[in-house]
C-alpha atoms as a PDB file:
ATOM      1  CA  UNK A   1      59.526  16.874 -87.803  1.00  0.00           C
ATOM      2  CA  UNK A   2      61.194  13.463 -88.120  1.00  0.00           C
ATOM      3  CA  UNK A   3      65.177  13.569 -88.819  1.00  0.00           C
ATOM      4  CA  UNK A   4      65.703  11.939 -91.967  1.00  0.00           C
ATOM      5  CA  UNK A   5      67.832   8.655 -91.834  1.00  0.00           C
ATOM      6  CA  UNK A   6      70.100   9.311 -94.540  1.00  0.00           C
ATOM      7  CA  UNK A   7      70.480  11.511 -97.756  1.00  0.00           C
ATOM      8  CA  UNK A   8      71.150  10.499-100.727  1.00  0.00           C
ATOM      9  CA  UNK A   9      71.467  11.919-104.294  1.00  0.00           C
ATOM     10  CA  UNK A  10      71.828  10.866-107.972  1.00  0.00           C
ATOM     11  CA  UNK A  11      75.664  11.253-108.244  1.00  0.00           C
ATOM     12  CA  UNK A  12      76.941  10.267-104.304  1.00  0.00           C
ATOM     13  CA  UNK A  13      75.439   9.231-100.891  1.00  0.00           C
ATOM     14  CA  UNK A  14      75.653  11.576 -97.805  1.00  0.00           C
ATOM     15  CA  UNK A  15      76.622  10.319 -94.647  1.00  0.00           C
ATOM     16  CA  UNK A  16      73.969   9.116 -92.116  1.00  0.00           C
ATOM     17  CA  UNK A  17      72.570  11.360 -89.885  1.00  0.00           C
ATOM     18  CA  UNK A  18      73.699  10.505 -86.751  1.00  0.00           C
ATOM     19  CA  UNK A  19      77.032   9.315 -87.957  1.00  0.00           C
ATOM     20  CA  UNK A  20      80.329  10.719 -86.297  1.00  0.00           C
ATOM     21  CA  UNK A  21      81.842  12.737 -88.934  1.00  0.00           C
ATOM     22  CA  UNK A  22      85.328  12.195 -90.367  1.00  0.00           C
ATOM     23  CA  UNK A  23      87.912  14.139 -88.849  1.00  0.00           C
ATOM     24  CA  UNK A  24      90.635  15.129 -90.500  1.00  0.00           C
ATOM     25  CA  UNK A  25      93.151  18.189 -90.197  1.00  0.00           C
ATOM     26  CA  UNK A  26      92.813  20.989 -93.219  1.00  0.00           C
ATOM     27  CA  UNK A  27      94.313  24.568 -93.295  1.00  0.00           C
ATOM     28  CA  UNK A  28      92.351  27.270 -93.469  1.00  0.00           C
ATOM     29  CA  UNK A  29      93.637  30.333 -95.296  1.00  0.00           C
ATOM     30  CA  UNK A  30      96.262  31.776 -92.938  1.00  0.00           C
ATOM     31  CA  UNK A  31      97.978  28.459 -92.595  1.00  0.00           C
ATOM     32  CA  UNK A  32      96.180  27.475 -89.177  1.00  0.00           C
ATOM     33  CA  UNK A  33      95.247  23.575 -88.898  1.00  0.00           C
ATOM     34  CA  UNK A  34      91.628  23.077 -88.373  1.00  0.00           C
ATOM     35  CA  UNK A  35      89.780  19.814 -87.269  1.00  0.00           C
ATOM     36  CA  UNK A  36      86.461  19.070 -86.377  1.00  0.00           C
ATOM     37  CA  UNK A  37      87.405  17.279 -83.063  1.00  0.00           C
ATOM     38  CA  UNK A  38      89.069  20.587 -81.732  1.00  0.00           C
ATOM     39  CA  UNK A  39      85.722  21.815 -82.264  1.00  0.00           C
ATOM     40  CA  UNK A  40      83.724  19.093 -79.929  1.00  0.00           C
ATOM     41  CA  UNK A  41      81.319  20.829 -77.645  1.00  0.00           C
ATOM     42  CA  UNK A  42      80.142  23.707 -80.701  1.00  0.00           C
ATOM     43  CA  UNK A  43      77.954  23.027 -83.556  1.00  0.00           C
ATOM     44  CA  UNK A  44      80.202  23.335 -86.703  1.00  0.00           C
ATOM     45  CA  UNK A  45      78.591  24.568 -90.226  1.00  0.00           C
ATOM     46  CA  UNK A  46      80.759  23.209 -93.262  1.00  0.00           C
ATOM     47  CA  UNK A  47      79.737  24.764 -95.977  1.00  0.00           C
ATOM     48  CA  UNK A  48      80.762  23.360 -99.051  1.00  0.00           C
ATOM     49  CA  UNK A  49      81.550  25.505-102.502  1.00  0.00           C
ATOM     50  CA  UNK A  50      82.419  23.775-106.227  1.00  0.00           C
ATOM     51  CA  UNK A  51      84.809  27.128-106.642  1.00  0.00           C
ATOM     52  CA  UNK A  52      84.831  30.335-105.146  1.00  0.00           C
ATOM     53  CA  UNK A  53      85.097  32.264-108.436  1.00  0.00           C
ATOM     54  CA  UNK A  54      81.442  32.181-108.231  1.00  0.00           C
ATOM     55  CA  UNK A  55      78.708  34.662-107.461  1.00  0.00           C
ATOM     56  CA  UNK A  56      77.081  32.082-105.589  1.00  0.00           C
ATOM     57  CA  UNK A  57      79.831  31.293-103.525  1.00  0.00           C
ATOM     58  CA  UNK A  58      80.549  34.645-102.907  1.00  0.00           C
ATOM     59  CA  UNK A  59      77.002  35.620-102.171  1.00  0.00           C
ATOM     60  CA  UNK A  60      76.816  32.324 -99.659  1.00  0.00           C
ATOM     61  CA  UNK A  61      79.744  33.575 -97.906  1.00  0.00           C
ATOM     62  CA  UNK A  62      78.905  37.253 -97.515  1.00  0.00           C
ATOM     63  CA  UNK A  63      75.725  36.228 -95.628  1.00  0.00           C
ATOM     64  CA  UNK A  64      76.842  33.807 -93.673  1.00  0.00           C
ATOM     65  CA  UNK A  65      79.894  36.543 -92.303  1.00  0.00           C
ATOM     66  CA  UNK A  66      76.607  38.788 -91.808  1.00  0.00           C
ATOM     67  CA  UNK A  67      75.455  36.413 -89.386  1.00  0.00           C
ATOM     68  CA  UNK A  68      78.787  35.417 -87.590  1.00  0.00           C
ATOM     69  CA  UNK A  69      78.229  36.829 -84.541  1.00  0.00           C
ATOM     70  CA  UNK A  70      74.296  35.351 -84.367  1.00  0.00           C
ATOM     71  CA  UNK A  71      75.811  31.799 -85.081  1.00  0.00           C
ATOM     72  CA  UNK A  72      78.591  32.431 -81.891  1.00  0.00           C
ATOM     73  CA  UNK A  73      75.715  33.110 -79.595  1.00  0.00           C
ATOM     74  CA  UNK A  74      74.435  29.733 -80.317  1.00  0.00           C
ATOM     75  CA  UNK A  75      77.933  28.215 -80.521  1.00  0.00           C
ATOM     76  CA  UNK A  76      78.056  27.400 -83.461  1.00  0.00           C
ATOM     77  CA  UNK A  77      81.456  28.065 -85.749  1.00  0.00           C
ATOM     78  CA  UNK A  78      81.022  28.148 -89.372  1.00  0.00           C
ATOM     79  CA  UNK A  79      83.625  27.372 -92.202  1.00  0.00           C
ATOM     80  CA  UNK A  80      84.076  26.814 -95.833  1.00  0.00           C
ATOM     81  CA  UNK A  81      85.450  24.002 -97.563  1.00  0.00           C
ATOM     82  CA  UNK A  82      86.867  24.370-101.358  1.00  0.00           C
ATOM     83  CA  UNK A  83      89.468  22.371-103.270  1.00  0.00           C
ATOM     84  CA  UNK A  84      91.469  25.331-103.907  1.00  0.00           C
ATOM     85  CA  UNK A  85      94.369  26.406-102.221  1.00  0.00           C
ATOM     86  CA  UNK A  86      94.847  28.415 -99.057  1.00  0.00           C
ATOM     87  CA  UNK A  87      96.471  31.042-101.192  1.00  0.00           C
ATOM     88  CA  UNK A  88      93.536  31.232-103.237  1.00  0.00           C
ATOM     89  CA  UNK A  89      90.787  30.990-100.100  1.00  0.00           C
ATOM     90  CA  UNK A  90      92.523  33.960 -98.372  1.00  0.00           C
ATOM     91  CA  UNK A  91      92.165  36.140-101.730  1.00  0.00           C
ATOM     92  CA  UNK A  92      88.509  35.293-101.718  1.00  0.00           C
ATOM     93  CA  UNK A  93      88.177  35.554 -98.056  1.00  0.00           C
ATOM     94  CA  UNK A  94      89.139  39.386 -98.475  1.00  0.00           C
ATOM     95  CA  UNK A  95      87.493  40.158-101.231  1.00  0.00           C
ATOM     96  CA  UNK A  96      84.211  38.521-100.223  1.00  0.00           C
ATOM     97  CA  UNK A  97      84.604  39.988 -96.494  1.00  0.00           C
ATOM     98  CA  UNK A  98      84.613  36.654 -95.050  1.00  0.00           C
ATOM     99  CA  UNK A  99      85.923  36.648 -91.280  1.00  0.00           C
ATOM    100  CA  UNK A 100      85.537  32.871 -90.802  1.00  0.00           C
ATOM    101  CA  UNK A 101      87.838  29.685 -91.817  1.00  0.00           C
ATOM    102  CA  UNK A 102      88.004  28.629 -95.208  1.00  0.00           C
ATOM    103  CA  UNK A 103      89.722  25.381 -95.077  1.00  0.00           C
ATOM    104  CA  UNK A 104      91.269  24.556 -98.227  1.00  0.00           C
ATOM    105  CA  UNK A 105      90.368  20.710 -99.536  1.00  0.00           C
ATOM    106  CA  UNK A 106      93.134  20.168-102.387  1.00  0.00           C
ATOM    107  CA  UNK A 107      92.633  16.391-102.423  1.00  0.00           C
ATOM    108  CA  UNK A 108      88.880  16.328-101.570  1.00  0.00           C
ATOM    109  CA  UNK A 109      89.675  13.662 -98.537  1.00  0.00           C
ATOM    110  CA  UNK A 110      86.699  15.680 -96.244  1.00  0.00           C
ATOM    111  CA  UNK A 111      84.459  15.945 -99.118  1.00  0.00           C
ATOM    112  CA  UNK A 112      84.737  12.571-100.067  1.00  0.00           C
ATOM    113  CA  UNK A 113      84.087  11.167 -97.063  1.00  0.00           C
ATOM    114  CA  UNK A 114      81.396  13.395 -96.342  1.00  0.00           C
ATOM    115  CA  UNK A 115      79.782  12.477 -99.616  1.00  0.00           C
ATOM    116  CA  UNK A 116      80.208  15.897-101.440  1.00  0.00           C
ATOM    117  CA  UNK A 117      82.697  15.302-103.852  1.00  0.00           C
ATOM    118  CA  UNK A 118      81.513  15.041-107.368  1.00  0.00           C
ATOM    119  CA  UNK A 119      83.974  12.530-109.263  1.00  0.00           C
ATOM    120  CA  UNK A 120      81.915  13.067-112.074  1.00  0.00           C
ATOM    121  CA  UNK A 121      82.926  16.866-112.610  1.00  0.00           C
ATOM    122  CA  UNK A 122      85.492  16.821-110.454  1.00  0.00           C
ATOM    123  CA  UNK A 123      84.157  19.236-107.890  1.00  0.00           C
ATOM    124  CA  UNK A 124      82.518  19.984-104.586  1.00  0.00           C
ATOM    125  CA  UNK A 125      78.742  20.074-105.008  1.00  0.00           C
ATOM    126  CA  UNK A 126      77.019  23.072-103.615  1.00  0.00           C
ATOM    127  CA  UNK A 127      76.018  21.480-100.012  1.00  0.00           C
ATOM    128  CA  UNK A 128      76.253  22.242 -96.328  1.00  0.00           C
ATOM    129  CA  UNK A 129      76.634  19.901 -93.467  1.00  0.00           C
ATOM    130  CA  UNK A 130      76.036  20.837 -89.719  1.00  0.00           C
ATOM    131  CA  UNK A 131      77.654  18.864 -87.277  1.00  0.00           C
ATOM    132  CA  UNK A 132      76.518  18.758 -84.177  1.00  0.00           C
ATOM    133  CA  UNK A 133      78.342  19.300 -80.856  1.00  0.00           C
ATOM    134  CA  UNK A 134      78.986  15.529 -80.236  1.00  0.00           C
ATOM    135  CA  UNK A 135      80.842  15.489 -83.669  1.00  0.00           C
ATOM    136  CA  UNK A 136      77.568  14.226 -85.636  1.00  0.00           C
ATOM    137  CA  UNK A 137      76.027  14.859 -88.723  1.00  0.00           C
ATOM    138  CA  UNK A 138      72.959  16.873 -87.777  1.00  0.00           C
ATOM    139  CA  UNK A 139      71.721  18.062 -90.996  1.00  0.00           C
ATOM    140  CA  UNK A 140      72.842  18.170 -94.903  1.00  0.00           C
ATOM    141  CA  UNK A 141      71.936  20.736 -97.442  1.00  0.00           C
ATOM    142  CA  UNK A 142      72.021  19.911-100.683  1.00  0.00           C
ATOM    143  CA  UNK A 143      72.371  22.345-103.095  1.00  0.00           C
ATOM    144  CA  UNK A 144      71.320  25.333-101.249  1.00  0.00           C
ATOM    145  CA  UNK A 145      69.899  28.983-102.960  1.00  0.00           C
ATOM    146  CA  UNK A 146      72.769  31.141-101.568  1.00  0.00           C
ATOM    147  CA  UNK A 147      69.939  34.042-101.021  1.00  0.00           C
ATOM    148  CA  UNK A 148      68.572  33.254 -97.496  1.00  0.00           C
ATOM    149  CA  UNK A 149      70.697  30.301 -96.658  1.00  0.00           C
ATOM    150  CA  UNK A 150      71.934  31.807 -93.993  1.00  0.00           C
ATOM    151  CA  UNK A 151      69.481  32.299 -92.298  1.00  0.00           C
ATOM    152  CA  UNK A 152      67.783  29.295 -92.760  1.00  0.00           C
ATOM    153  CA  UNK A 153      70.783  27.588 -91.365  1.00  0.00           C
ATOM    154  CA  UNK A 154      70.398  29.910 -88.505  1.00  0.00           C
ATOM    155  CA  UNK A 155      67.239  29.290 -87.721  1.00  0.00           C
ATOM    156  CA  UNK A 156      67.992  25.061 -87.666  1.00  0.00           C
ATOM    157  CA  UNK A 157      70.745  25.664 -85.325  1.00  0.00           C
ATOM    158  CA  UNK A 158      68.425  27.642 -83.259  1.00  0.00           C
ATOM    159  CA  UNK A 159      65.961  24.679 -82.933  1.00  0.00           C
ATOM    160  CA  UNK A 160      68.472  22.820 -82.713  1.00  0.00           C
ATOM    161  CA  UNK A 161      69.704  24.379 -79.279  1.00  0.00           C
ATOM    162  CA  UNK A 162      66.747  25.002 -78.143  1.00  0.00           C
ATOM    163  CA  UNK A 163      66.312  20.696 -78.247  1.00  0.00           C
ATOM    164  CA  UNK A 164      69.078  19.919 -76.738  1.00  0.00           C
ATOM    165  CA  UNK A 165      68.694  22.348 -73.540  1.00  0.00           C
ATOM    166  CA  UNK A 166      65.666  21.419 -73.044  1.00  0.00           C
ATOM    167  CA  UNK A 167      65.098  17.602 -74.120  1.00  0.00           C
ATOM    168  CA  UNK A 168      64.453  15.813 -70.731  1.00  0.00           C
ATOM    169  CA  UNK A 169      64.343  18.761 -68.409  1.00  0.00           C
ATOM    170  CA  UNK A 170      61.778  18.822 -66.263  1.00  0.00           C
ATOM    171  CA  UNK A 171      60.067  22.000 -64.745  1.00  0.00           C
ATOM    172  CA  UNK A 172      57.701  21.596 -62.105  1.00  0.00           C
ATOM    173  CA  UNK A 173      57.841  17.863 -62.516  1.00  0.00           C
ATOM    174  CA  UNK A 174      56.979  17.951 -66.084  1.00  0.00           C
ATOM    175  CA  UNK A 175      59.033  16.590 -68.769  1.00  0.00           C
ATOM    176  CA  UNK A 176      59.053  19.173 -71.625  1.00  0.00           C
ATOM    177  CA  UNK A 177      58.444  17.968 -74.882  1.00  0.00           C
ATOM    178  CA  UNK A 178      60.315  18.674 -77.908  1.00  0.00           C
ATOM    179  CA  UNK A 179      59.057  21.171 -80.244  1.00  0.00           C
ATOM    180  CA  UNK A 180      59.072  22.578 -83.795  1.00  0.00           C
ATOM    181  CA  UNK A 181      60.000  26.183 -83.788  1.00  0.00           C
ATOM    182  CA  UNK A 182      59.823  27.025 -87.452  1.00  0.00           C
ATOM    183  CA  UNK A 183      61.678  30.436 -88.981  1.00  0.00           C
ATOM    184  CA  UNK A 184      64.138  32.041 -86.741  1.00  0.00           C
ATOM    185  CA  UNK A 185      61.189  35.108 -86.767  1.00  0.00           C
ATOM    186  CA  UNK A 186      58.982  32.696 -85.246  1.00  0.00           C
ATOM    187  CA  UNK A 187      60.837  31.201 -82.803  1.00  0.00           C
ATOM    188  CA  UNK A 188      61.642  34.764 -81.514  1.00  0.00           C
ATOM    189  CA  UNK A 189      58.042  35.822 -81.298  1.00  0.00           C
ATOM    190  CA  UNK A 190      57.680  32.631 -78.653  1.00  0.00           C
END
């Protein structure tokens, strides 16, 4: 499947695939600073909410802290963006079970320059962005159904992996090619 060149939408433009992402230095909710080139060598899921008063939010979040320690094995770290505070993230952090950063975005600097700021209604949109482990923008969600988005992110950053150990090897003289590996459940039957 080809990688799209760019996304765009009716209210802002995405970044480029391919394009080093911004990075700038946010607080998650205990206070820690948290920047996406301390993170250079894992995959990084930033998922964006509009507000975490939300059952969508809060559904999003619970599954993805389901599958934390799925998305370590493929090194991949996942956090949440909001424009809320940090007071405010930790709150939902708890209450949603969330073990995993959620950096707080009070002036929407990150979302704007990733292209997920709404200036319209003054809010994130629903998206989320993985960035790959050379700091580039591997793949944008827009708007995604918080039931199974998980694990549909999962299964991406599976393939994902899978590409980039074996792109160019060579076994036996033979170049392996790159494949598509679907679901994660197919990929595991492989």
């Amino acid at each position: 499947m080809p990688v799209p060149t760019d996304i765009r939408t009716m209210h802002h433009e995405y970044m480029r695939i391919r394009d080093l992402a911004p990075d700038m230095r946010l607080k998650d909710q205990e206070g820690n600073k948290r920047s996406l080139k301390d993170l250079r060598g894992k995959n990084v899921l930033l998922c964006f909410y509009p507000e975490t008063r939300s059952d969508e939010s809060e559904q999003e979040a619970h599954e993805f802290a389901t599958h934390m320690a799925e998305f370590k094995a493929r090194d991949t770290e996942v956090m949440a963006v909001t424009p809320e505070s940090k007071r405010h993230n930790r709150r939902f952090a708890k209450e949603a079970g969330v073990g995993y950063p959620i950096l707080s975005d009070k002036r929407h600097k990150l979302a704007e320059a990733l292209g997920t700021w709404d200036k319209e209604n003054g809010r994130n949109e629903r998206a989320t962005i993985l960035v790959d482990a050379d700091g580039r923008i591997d793949r944008v969600w827009e708007e995604p159904d918080p039931e199974g988005h998980a694990r549909e992110a999962l299964a991406h950053v599976s393939k994902v992996n899978r590409q980039e150990h074996w792109e160019g090897s060579s076994i036996m003289g033979e170049v392996v090619q790159e494949q598509d590996w679907g679901t994660i459940e197919e990929a595991l039957e492989r």
